[in-house]
N, C-alpha and C. Protein backbone atom coordinates (compact mmCIF):
# COMPACT_ATOMS: atom_id res chain seq x y z
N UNK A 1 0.82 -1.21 0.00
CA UNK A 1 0.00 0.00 0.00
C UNK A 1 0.85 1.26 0.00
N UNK A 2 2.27 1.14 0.32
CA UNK A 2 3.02 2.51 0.71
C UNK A 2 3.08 2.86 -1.00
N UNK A 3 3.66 2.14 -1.90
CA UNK A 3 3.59 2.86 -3.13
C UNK A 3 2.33 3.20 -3.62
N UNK A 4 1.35 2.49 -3.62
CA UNK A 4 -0.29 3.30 -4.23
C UNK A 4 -0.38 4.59 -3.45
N UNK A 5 -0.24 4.57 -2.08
CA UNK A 5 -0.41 5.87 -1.26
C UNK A 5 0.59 6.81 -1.62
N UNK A 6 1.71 6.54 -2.25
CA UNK A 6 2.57 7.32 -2.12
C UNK A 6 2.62 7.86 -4.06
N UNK A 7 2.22 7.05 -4.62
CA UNK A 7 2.08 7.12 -5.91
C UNK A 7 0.27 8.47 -5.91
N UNK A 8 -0.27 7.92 -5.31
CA UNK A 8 -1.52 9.10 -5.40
C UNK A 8 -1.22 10.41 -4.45
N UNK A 9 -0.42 10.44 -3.66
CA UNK A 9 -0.08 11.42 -2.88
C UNK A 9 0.72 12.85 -3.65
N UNK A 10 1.38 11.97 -4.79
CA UNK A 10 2.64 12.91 -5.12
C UNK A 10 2.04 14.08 -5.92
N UNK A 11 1.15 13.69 -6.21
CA UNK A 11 0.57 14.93 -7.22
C UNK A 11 0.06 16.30 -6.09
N UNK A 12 -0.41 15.60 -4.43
CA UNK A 12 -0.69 17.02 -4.01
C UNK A 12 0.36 17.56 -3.09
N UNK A 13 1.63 17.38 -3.30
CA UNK A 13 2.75 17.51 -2.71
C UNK A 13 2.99 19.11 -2.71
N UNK A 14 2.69 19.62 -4.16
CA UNK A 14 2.65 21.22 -4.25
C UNK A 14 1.47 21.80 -2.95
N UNK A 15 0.34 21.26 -3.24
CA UNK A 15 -0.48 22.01 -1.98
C UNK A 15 -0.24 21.57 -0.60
N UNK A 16 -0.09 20.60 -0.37
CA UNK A 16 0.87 20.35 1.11
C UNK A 16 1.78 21.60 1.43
N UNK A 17 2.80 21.94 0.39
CA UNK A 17 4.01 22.68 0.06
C UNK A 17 3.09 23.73 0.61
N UNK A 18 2.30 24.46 -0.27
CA UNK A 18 1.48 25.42 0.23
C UNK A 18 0.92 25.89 1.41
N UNK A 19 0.28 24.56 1.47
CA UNK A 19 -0.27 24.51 2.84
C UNK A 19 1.13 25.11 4.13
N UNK A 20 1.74 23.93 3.90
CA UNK A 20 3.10 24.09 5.12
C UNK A 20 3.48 25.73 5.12
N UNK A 21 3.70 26.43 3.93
CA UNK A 21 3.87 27.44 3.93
C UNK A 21 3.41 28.57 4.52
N UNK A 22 1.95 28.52 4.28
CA UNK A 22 0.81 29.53 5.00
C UNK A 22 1.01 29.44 6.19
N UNK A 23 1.31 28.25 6.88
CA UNK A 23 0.84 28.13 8.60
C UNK A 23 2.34 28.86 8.60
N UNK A 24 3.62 29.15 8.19
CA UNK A 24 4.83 29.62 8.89
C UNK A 24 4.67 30.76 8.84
N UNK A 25 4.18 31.42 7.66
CA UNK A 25 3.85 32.49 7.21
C UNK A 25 3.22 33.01 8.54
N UNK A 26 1.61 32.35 8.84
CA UNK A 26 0.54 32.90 9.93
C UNK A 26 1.18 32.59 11.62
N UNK A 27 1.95 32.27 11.38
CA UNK A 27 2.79 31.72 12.54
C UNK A 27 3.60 33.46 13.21
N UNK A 28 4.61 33.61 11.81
CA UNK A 28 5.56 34.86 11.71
C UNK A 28 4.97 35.91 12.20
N UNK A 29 3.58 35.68 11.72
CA UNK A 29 2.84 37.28 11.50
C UNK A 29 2.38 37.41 13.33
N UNK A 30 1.62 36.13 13.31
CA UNK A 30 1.46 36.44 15.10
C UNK A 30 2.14 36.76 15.91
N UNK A 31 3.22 36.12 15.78
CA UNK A 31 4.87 36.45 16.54
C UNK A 31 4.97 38.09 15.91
N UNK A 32 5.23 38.34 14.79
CA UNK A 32 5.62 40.12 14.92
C UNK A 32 4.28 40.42 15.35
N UNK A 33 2.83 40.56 15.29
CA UNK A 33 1.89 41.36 15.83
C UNK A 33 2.03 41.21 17.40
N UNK A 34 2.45 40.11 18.03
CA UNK A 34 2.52 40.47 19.56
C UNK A 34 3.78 40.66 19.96
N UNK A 35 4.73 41.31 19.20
CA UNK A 35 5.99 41.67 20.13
C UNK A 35 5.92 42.52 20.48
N UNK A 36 6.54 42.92 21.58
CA UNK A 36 5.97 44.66 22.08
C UNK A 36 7.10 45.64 21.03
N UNK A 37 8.52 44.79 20.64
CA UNK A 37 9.11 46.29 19.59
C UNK A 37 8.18 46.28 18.52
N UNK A 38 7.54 45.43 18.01
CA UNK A 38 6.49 45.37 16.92
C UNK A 38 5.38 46.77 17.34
N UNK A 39 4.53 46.60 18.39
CA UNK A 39 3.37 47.63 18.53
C UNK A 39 4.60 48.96 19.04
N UNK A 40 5.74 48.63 19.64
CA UNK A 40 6.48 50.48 19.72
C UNK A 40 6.86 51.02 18.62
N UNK A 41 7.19 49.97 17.78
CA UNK A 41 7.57 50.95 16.06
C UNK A 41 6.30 51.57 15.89
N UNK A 42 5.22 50.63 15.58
CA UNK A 42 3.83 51.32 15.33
C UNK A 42 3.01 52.39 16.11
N UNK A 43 3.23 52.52 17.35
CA UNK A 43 3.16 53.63 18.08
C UNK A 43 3.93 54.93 18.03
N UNK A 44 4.98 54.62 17.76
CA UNK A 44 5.86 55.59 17.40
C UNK A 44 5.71 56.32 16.24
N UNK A 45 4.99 55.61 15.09
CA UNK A 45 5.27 55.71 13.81
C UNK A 45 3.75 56.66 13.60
N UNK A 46 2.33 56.46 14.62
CA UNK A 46 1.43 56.98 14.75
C UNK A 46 1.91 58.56 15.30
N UNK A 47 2.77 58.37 16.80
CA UNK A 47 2.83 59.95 17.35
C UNK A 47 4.01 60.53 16.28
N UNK A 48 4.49 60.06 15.46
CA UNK A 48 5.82 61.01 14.71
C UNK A 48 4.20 61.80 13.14
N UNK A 49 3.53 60.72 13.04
CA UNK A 49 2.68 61.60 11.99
C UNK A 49 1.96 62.12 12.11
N UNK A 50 1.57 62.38 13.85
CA UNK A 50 0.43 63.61 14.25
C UNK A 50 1.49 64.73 15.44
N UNK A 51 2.19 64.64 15.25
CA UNK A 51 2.99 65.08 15.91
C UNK A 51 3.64 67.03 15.66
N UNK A 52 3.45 67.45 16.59
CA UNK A 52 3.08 68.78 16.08
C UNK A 52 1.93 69.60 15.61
N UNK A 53 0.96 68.51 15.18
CA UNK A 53 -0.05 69.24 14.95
C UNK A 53 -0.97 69.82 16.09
N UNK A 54 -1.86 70.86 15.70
CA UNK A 54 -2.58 71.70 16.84
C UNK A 54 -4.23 71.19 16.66
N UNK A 55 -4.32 70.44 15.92
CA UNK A 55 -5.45 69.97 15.04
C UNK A 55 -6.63 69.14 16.29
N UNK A 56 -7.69 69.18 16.75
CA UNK A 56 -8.16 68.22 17.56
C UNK A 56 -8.69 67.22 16.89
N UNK A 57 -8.84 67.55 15.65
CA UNK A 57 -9.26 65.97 15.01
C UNK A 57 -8.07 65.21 14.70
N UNK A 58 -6.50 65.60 14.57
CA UNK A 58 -5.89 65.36 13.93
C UNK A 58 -5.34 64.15 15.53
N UNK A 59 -5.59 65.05 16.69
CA UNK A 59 -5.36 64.52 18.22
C UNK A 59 -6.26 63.28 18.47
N UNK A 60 -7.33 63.06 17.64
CA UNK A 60 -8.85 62.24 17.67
C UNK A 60 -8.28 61.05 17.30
N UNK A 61 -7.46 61.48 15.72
CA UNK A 61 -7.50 60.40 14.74
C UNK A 61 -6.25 59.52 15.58
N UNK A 62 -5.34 60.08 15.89
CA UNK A 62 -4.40 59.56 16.68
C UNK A 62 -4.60 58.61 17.90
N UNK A 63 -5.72 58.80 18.52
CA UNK A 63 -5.89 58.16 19.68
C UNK A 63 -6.57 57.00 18.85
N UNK A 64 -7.52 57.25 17.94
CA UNK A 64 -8.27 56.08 17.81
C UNK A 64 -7.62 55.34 16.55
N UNK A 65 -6.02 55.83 16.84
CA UNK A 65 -5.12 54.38 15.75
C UNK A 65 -4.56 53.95 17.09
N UNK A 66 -3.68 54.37 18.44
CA UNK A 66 -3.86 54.19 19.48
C UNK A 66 -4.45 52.97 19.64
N UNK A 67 -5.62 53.19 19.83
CA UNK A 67 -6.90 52.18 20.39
C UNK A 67 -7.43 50.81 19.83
N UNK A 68 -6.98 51.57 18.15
CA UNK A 68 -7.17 50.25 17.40
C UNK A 68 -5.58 48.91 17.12
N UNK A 69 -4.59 49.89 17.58
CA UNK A 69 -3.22 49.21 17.89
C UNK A 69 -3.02 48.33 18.82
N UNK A 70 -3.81 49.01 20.30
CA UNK A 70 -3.46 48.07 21.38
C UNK A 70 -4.92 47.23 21.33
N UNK A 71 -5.97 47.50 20.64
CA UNK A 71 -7.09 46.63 20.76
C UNK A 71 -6.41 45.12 19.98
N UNK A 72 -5.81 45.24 18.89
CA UNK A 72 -5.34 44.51 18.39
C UNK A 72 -4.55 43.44 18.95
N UNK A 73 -3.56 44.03 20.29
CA UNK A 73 -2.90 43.56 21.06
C UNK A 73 -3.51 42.75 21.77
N UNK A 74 -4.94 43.22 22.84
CA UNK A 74 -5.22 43.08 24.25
C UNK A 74 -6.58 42.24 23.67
N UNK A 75 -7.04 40.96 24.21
CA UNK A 75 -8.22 40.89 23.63
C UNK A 75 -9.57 41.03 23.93
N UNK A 76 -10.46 41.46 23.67
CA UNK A 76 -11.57 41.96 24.49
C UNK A 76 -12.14 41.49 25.27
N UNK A 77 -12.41 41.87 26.23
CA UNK A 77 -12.98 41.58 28.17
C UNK A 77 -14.33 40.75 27.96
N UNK A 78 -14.65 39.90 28.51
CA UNK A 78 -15.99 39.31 27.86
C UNK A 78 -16.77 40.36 28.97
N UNK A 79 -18.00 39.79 27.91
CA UNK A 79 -19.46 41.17 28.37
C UNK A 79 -20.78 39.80 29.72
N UNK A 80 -20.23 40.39 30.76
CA UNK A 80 -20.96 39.57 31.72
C UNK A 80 -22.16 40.05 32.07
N UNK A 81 -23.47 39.72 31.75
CA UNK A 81 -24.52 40.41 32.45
C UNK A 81 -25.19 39.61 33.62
N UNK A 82 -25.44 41.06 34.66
CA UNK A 82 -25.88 40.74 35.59
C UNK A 82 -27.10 40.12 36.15
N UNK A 83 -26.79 38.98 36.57
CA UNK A 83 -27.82 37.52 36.69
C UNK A 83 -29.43 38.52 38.40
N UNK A 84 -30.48 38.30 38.17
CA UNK A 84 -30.92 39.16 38.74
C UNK A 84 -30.90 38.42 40.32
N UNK A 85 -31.30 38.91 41.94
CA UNK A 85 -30.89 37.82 42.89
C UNK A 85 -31.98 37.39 42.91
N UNK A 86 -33.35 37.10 42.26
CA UNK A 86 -33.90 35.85 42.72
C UNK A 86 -33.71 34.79 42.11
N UNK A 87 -32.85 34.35 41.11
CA UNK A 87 -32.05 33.71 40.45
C UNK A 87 -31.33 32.45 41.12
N UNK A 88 -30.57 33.18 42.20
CA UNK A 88 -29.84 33.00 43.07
C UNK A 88 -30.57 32.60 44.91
N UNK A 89 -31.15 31.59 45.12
CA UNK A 89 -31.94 31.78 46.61
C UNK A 89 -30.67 31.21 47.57
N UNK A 90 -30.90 32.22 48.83
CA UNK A 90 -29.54 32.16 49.57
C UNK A 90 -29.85 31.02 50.53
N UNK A 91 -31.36 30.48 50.47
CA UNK A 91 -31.42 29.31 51.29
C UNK A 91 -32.50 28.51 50.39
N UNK A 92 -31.91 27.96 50.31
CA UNK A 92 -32.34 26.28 49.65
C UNK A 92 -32.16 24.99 50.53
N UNK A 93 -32.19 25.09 51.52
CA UNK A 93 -31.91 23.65 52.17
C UNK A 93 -33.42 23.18 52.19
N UNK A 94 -34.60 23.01 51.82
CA UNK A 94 -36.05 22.55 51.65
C UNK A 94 -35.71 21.85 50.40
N UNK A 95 -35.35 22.56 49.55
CA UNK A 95 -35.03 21.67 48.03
C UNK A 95 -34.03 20.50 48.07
N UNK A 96 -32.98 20.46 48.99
CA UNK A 96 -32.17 19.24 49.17
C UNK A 96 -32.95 18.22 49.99
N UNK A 97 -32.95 16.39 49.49
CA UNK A 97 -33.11 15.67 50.37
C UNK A 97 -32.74 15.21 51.46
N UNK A 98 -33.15 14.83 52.34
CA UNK A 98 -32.03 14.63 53.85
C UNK A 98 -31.98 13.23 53.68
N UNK A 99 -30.49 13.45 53.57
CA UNK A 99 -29.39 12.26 53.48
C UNK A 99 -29.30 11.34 54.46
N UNK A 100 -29.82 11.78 56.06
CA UNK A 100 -29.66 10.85 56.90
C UNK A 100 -30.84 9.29 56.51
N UNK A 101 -31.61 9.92 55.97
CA UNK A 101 -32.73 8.38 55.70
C UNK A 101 -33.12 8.16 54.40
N UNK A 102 -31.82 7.57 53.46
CA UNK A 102 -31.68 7.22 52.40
C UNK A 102 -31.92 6.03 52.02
N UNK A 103 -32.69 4.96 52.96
CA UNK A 103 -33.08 3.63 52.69
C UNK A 103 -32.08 2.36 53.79
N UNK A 104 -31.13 3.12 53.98
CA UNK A 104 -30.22 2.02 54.33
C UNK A 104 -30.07 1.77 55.96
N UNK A 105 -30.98 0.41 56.37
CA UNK A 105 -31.33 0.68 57.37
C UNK A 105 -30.19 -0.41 58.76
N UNK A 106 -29.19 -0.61 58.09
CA UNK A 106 -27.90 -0.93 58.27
C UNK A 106 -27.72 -1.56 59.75
């Protein structure tokens, strides 16, 4: 069977190739998007092109590349909503069975 398998295999050897490629590729890219000299060039590279200006939109646009830089970084907080307290009853011992007379009359 190793030559039939290996005889029908060879033709997708290029997209394997491919394949293998992409994941080093998407590998690289994660590694430079979370290095921190990675987001300080890009921070840097944001305050050197608003830099000087007196502009408040120009101060706007800056924060919200800022925001979208380290959002990129940090990943978003999950959204917990608040469960209401009767949800929650702080005494329930009526709803549990009592364990002492479980049949077993030993």
């Amino acid at each position: 069977m190793g030559l039939v398998s290996w005889t029908v295999g060879l033709p997708l050897l290029p997209v394997r190739g491919v394949l293998a490629l992409g994941r080093t590729i998407e590998q690289q890219v994660e590694q430079e998007r979370g290095s921190t000299a990675s987001v300080r060039r890009r921070l840097e590279a944001v305050e050197q092109t608003h830099a000087g200006d007196g502009d408040p939109r120009s101060a706007r646009r800056e924060a919200e590349q800022v925001e979208q830089i380290l959002g990129e970084l940090l990943p978003p907080a999950p959204v917990v909503s608040p469960e209401p307290a009767a949800a929650h009853p702080t005494d329930d011992a009526g709803a549990r069975p009592n364990r002492a007379h479980d049949g077993d009359d030993g």
